[in-house]
PDB file of N, CA and C in Angstrom:
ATOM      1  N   UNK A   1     -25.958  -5.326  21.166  1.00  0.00           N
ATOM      2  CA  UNK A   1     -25.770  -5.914  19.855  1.00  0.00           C
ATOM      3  C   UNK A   1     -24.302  -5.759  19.444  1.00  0.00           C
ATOM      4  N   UNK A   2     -23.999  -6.223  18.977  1.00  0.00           N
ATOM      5  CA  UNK A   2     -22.186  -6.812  18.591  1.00  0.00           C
ATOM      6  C   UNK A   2     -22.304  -6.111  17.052  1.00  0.00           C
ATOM      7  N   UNK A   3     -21.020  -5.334  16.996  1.00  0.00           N
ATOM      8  CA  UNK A   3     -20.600  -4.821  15.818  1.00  0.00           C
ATOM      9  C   UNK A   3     -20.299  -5.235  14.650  1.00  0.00           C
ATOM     10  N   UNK A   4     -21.140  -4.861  13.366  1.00  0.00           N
ATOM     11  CA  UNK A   4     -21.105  -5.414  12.297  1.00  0.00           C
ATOM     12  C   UNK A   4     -19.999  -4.756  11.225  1.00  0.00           C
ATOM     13  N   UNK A   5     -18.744  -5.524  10.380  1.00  0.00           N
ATOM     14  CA  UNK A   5     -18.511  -4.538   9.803  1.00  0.00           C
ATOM     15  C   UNK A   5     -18.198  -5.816   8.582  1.00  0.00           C
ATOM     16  N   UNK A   6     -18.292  -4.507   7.507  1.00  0.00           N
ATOM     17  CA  UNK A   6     -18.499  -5.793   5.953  1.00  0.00           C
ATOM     18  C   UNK A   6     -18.167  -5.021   5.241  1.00  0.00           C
ATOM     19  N   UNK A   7     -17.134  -5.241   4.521  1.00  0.00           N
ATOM     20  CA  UNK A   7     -16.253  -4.966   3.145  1.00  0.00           C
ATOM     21  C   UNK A   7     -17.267  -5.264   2.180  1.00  0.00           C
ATOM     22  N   UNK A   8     -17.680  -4.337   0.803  1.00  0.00           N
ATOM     23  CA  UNK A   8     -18.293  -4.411   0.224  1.00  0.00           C
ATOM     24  C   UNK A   8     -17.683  -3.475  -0.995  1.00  0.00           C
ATOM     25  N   UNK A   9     -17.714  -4.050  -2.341  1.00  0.00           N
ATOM     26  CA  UNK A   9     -17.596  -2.853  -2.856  1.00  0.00           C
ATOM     27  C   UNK A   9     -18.868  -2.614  -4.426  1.00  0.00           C
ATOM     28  N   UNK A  10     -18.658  -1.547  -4.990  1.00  0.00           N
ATOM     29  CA  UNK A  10     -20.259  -1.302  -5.542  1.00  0.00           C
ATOM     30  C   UNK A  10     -20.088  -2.266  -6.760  1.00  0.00           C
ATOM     31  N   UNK A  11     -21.669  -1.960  -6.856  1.00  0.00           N
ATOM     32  CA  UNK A  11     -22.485  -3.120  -7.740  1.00  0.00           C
ATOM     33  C   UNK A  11     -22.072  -5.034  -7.599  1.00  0.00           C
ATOM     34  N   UNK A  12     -22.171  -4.771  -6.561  1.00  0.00           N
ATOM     35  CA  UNK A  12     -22.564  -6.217  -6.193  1.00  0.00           C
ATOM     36  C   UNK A  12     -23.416  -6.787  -5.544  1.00  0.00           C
ATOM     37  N   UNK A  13     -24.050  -7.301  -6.040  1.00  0.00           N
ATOM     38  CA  UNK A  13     -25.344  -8.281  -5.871  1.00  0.00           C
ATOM     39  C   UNK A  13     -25.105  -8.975  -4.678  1.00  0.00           C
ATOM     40  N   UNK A  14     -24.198  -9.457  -4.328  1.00  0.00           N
ATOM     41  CA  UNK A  14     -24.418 -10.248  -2.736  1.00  0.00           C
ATOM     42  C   UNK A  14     -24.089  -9.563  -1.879  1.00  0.00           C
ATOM     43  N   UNK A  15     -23.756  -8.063  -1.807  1.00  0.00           N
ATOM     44  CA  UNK A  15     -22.995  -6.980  -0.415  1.00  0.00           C
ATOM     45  C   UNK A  15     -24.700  -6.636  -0.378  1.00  0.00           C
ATOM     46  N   UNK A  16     -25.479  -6.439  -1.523  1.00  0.00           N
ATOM     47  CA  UNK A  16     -26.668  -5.484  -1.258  1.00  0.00           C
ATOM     48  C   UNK A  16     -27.457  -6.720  -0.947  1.00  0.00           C
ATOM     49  N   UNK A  17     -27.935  -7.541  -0.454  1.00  0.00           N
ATOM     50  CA  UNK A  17     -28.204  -8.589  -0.089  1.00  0.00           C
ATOM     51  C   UNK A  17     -28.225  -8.817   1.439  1.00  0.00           C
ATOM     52  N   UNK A  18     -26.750  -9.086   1.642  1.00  0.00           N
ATOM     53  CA  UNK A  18     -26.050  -9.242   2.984  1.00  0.00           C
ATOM     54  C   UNK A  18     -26.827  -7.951   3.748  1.00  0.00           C
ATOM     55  N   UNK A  19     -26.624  -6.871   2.966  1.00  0.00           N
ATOM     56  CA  UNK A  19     -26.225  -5.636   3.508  1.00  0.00           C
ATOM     57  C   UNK A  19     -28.336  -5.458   4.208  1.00  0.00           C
ATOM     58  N   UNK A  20     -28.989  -6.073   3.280  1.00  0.00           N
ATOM     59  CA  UNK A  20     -30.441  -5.975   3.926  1.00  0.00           C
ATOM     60  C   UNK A  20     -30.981  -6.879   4.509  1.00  0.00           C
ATOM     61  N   UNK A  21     -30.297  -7.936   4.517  1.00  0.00           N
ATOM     62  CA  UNK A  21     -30.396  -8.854   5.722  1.00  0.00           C
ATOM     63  C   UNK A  21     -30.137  -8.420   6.839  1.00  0.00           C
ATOM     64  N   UNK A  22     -29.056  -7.829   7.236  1.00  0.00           N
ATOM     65  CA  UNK A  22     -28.514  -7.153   8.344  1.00  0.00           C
ATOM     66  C   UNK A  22     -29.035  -5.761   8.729  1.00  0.00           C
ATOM     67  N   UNK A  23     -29.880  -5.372   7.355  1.00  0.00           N
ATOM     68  CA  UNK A  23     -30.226  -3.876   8.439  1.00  0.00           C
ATOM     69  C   UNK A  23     -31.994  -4.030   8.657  1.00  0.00           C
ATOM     70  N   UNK A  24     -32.629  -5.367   8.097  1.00  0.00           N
ATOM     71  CA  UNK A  24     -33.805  -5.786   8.569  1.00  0.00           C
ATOM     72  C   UNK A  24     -33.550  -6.138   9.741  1.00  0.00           C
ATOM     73  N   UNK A  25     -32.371  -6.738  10.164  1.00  0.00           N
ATOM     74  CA  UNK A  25     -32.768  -7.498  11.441  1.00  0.00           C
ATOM     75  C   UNK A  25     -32.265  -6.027  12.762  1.00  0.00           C
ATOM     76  N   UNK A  26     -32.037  -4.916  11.965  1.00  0.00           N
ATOM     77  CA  UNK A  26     -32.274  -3.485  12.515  1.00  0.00           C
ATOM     78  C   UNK A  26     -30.312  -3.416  13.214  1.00  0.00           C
ATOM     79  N   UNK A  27     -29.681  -3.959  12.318  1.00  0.00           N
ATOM     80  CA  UNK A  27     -28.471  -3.990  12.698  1.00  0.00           C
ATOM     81  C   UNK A  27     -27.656  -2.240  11.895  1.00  0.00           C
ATOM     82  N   UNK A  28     -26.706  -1.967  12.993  1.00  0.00           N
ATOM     83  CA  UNK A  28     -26.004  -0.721  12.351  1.00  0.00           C
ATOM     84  C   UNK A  28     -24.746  -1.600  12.110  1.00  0.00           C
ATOM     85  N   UNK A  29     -24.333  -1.072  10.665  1.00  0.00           N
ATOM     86  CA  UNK A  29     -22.767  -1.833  10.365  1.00  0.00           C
ATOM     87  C   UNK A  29     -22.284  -1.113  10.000  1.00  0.00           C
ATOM     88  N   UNK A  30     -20.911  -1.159   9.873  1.00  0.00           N
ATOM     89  CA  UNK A  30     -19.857  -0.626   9.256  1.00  0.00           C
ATOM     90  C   UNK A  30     -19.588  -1.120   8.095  1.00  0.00           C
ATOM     91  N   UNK A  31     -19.763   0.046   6.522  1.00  0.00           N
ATOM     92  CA  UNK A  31     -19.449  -0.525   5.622  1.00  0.00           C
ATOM     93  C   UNK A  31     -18.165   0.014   5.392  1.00  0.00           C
ATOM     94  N   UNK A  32     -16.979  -0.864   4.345  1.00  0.00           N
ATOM     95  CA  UNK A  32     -15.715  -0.677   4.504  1.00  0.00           C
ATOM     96  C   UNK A  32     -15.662  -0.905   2.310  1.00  0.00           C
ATOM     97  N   UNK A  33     -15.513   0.596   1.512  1.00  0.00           N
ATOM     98  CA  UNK A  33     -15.613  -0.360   0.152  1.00  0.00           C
ATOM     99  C   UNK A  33     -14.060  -0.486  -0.100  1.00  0.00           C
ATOM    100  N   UNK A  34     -14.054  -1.800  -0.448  1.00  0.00           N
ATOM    101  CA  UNK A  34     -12.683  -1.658  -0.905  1.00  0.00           C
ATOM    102  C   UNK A  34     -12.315  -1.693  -2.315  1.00  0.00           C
ATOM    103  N   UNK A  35     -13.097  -0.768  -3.386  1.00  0.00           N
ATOM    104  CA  UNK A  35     -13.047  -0.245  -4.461  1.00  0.00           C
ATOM    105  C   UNK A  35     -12.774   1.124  -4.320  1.00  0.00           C
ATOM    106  N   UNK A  36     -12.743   1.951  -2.773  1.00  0.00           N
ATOM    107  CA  UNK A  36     -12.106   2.771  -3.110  1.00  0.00           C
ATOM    108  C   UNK A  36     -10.884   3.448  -2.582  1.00  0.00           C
ATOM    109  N   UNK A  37     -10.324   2.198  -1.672  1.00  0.00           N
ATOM    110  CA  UNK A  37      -9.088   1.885  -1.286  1.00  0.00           C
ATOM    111  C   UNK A  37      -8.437   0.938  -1.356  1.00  0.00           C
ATOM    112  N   UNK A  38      -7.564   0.882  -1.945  1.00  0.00           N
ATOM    113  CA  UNK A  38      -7.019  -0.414  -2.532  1.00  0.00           C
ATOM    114  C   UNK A  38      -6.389  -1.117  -1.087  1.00  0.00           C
ATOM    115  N   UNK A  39      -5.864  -0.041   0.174  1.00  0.00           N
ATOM    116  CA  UNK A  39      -5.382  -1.171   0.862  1.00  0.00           C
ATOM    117  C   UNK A  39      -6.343  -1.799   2.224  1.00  0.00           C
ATOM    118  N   UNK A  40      -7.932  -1.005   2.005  1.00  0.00           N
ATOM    119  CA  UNK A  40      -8.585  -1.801   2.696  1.00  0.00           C
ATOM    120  C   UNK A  40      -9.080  -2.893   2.489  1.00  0.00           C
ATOM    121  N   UNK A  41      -8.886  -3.420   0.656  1.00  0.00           N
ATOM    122  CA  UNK A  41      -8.612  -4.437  -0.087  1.00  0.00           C
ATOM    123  C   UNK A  41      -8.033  -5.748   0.847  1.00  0.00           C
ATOM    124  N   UNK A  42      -6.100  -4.894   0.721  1.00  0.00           N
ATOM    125  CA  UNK A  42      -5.512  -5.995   1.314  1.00  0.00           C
ATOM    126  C   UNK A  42      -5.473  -6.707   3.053  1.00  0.00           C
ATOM    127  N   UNK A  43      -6.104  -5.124   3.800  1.00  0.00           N
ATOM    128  CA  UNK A  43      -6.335  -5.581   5.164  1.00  0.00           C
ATOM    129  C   UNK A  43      -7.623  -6.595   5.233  1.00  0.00           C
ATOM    130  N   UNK A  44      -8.972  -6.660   4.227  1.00  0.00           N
ATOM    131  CA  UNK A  44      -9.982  -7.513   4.199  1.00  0.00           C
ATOM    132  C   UNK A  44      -9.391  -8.557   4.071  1.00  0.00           C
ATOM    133  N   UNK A  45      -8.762  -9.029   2.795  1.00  0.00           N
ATOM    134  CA  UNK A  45      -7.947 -10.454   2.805  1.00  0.00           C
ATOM    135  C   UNK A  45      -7.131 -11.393   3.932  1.00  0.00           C
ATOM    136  N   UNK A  46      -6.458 -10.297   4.943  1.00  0.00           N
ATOM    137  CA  UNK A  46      -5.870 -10.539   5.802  1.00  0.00           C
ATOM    138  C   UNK A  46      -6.463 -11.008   6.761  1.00  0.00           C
ATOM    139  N   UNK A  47      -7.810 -10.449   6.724  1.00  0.00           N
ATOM    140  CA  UNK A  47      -8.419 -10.557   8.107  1.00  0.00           C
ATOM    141  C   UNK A  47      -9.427 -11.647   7.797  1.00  0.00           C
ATOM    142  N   UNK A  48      -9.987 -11.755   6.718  1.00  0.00           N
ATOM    143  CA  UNK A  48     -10.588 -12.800   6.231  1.00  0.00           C
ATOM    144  C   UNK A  48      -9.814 -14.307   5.709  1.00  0.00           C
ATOM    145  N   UNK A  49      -8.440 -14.313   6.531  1.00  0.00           N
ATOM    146  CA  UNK A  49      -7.563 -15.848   5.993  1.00  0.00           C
ATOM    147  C   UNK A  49      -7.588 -15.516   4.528  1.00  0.00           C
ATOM    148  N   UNK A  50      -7.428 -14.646   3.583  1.00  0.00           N
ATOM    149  CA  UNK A  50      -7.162 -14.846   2.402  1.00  0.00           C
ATOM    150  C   UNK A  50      -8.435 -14.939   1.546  1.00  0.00           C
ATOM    151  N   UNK A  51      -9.814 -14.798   2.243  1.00  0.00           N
ATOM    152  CA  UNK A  51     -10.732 -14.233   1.464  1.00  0.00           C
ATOM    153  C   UNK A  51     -10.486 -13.010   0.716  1.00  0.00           C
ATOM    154  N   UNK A  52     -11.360 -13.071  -0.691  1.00  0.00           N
ATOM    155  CA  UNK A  52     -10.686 -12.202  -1.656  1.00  0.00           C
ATOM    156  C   UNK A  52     -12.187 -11.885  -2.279  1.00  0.00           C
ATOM    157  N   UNK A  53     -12.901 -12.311  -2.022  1.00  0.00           N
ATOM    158  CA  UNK A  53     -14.218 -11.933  -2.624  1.00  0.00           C
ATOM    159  C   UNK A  53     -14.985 -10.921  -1.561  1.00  0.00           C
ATOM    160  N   UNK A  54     -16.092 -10.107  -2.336  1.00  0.00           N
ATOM    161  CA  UNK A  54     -16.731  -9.570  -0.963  1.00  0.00           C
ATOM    162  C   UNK A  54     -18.365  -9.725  -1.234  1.00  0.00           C
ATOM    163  N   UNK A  55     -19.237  -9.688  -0.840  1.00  0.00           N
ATOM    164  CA  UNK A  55     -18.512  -9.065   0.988  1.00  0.00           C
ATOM    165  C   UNK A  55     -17.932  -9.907   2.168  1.00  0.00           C
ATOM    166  N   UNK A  56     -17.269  -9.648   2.754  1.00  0.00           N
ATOM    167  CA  UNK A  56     -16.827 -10.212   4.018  1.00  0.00           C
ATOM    168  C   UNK A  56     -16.764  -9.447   4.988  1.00  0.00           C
ATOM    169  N   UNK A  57     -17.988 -10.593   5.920  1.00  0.00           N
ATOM    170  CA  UNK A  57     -18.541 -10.204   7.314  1.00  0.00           C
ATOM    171  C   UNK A  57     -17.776 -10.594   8.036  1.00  0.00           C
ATOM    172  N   UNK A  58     -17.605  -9.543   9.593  1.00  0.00           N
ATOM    173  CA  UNK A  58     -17.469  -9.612  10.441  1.00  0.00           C
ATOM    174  C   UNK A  58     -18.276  -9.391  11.508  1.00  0.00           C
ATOM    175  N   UNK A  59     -18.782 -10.338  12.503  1.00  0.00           N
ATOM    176  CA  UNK A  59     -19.754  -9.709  13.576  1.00  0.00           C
ATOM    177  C   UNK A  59     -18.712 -10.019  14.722  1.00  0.00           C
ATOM    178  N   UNK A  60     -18.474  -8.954  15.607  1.00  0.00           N
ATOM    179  CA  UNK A  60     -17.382  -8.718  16.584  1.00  0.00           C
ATOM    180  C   UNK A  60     -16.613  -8.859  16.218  1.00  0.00           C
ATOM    181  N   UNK A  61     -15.419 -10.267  16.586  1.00  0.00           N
ATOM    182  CA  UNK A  61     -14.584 -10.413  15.916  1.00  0.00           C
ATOM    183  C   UNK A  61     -14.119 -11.728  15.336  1.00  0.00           C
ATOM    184  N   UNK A  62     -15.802 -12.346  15.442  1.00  0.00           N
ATOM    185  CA  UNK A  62     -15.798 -13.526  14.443  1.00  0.00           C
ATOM    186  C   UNK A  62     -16.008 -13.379  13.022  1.00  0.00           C
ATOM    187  N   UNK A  63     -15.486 -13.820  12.053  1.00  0.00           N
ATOM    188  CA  UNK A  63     -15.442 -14.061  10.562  1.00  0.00           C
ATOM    189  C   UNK A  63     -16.716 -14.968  10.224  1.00  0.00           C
ATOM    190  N   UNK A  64     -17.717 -14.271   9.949  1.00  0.00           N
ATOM    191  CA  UNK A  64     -18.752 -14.721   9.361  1.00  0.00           C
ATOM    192  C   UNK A  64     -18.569 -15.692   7.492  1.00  0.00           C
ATOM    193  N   UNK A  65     -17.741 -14.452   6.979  1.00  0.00           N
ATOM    194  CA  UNK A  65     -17.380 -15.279   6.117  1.00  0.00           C
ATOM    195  C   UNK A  65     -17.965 -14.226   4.939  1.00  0.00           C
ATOM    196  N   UNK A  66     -18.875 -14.537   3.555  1.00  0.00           N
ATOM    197  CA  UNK A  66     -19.945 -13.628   2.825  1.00  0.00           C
ATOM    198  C   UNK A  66     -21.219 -14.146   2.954  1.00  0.00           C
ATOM    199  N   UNK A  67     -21.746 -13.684   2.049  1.00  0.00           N
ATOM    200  CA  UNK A  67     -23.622 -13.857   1.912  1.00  0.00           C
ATOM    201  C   UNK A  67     -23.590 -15.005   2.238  1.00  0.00           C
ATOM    202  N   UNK A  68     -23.149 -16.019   1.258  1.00  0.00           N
ATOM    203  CA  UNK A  68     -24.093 -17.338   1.545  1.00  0.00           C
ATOM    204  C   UNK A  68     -24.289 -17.724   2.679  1.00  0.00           C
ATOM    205  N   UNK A  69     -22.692 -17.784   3.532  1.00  0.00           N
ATOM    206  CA  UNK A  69     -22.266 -17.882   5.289  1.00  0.00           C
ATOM    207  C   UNK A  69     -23.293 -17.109   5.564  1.00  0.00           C
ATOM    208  N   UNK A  70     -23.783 -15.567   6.127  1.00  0.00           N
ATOM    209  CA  UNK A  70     -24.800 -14.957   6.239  1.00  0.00           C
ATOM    210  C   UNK A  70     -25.865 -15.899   6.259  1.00  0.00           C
ATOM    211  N   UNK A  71     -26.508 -15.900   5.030  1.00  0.00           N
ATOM    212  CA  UNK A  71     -27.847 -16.674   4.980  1.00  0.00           C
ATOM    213  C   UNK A  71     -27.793 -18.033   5.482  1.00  0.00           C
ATOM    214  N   UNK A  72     -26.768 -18.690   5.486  1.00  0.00           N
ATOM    215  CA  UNK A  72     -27.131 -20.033   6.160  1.00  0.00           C
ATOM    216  C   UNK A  72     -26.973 -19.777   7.579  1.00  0.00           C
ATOM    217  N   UNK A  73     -26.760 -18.896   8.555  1.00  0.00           N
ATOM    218  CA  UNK A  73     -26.705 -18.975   9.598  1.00  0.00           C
ATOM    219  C   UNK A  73     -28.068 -18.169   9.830  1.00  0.00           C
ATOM    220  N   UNK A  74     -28.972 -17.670   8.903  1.00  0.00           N
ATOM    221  CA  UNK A  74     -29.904 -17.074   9.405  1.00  0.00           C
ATOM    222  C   UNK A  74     -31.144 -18.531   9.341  1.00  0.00           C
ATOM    223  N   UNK A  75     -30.504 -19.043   7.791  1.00  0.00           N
ATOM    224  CA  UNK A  75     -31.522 -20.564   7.558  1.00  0.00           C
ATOM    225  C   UNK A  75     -31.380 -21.230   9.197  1.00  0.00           C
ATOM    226  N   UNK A  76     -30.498 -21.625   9.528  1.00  0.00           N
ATOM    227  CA  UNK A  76     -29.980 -22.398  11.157  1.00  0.00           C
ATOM    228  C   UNK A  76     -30.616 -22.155  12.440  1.00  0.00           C
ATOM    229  N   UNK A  77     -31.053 -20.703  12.250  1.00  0.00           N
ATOM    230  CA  UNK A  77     -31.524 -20.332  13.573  1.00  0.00           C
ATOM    231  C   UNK A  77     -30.237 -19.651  14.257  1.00  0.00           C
ATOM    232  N   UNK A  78     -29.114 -19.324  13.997  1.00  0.00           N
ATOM    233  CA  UNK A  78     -27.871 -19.062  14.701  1.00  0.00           C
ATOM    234  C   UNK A  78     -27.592 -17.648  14.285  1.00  0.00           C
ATOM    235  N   UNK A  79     -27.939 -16.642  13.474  1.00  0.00           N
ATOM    236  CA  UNK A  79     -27.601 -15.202  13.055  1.00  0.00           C
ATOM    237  C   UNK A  79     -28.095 -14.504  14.446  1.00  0.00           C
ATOM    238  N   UNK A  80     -28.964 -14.941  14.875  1.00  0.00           N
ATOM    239  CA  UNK A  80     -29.540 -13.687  15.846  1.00  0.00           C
ATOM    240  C   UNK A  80     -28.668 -13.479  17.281  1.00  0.00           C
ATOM    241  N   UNK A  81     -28.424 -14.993  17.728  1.00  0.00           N
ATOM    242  CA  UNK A  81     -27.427 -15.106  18.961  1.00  0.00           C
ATOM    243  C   UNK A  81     -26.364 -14.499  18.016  1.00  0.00           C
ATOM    244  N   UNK A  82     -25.887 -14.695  17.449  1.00  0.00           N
ATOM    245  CA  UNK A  82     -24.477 -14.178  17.157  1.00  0.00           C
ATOM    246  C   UNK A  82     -24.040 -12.662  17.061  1.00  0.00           C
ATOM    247  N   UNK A  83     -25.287 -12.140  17.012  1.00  0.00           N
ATOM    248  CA  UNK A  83     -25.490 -10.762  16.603  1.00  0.00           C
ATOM    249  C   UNK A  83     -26.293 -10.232  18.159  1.00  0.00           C
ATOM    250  N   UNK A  84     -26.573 -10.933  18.721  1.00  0.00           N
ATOM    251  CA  UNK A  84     -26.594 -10.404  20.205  1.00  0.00           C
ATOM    252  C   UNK A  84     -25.518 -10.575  20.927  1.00  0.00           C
ATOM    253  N   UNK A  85     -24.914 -11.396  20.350  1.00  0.00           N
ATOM    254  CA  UNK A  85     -23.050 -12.027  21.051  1.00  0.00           C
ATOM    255  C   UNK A  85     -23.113 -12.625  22.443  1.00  0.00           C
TER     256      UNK A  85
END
């Protein structure tokens, strides 16, 4: 299974979301908050093309994107290959 890691920071409604989508489908991730480092903030943006919202997924070292990206690739049929890599 291919490594999950997702910038999240608290009380947000779409990281805790994302975040049980991904550990139903029995996935271990890496959470990263960037509320309590400001410059894992600016490395998320970087790595996400200038995404600035969170959460932002990464599975390996494709850019999933956030939740909605998430859920529509699970709507597709395409989350599970991607997450077997």
């Amino acid at each position: 299974m291919q490594s999950v890691e997702i910038y999240t920071s608290p009380f947000c409604g779409f990281c805790v979301a994302a975040k049980r989508l991904l550990k139903k489908k029995g996935v271990k991730l890496s959470e990263i908050d960037v509320a309590v480092d400001p410059s894992k903030r600016q490395e998320m943006m970087a790595r996400a093309h200038g995404g600035h919202t969170v959460p932002q997924i990464f599975v390996g070292d494709i850019h999933v994107g956030g939740c909605d990206e998430l859920y529509a690739l699970e709507r597709a049929g395409k989350l599970d290959a991607l997450l077997e890599g």
